[in-house]
Protein backbone atom coordinates (compact mmCIF):
# COMPACT_ATOMS: atom_id res chain seq x y z
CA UNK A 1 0.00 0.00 0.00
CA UNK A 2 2.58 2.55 0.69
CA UNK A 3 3.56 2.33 -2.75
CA UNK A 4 0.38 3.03 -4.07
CA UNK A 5 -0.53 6.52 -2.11
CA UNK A 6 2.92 7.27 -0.30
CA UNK A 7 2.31 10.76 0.37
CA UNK A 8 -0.63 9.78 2.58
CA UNK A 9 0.96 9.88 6.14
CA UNK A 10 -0.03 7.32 8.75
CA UNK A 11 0.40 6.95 12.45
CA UNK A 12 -0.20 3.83 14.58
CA UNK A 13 -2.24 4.34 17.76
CA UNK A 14 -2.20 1.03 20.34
CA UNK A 15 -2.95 0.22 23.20
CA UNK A 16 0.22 -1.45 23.65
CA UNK A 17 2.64 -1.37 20.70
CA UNK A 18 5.24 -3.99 20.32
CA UNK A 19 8.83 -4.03 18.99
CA UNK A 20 7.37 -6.08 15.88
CA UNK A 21 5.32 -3.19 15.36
CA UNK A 22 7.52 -0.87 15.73
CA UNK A 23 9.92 -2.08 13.06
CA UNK A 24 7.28 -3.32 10.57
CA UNK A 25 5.97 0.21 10.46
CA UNK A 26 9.61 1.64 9.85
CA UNK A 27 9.92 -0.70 6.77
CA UNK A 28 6.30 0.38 5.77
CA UNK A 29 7.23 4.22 6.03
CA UNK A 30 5.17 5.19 9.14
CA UNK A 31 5.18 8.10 10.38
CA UNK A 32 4.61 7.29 14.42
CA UNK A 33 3.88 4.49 16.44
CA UNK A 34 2.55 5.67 19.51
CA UNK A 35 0.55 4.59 22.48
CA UNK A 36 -3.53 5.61 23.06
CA UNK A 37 -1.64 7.64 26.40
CA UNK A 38 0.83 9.62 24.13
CA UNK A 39 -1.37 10.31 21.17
CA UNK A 40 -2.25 14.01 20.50
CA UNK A 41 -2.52 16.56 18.60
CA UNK A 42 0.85 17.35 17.98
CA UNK A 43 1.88 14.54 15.50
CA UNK A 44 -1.05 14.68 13.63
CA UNK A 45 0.21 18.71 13.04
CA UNK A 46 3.62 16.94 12.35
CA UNK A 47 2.84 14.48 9.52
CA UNK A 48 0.15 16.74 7.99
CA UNK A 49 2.97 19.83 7.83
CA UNK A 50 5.66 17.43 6.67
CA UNK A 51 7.83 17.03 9.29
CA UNK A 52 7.96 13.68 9.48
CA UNK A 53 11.24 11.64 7.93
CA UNK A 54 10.90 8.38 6.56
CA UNK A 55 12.03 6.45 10.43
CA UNK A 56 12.74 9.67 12.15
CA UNK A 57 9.63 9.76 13.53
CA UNK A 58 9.06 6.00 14.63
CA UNK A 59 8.90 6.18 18.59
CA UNK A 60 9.60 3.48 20.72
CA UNK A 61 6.68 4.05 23.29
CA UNK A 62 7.11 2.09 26.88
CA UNK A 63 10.54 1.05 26.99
């Protein structure tokens, strides 16, 4: 899919995001992977104004 519409950012919201996860979305171009507790606003302002690199933004949430 992300080769089909990759200027259409996306960002992961868990409950409780795993390592797996985390690197899968890396490979898949995702902008954040986040937990439901650190989800706000403020990436979704991020990916929309293009401040988001290609695994800059991955975040390893809980560690």
């Amino acid at each position: 899919m992300t080769r089909i519409l990759p200027e259409i950012p996306v960002i992961i919201v868990s409950d409780w995001p795993s390592p797996f996860m985390w690197e899968k979305a890396s490979t898949a171009g995702v902008a954040y992977v986040l937990s439901k507790t650190e989800f706000d606003g403020r990436y979704v302002h991020a990916v929309l104004g293009g401040q988001k690199g290609k695994t800059a933004g991955i975040k390893a949430c809980g560690l």
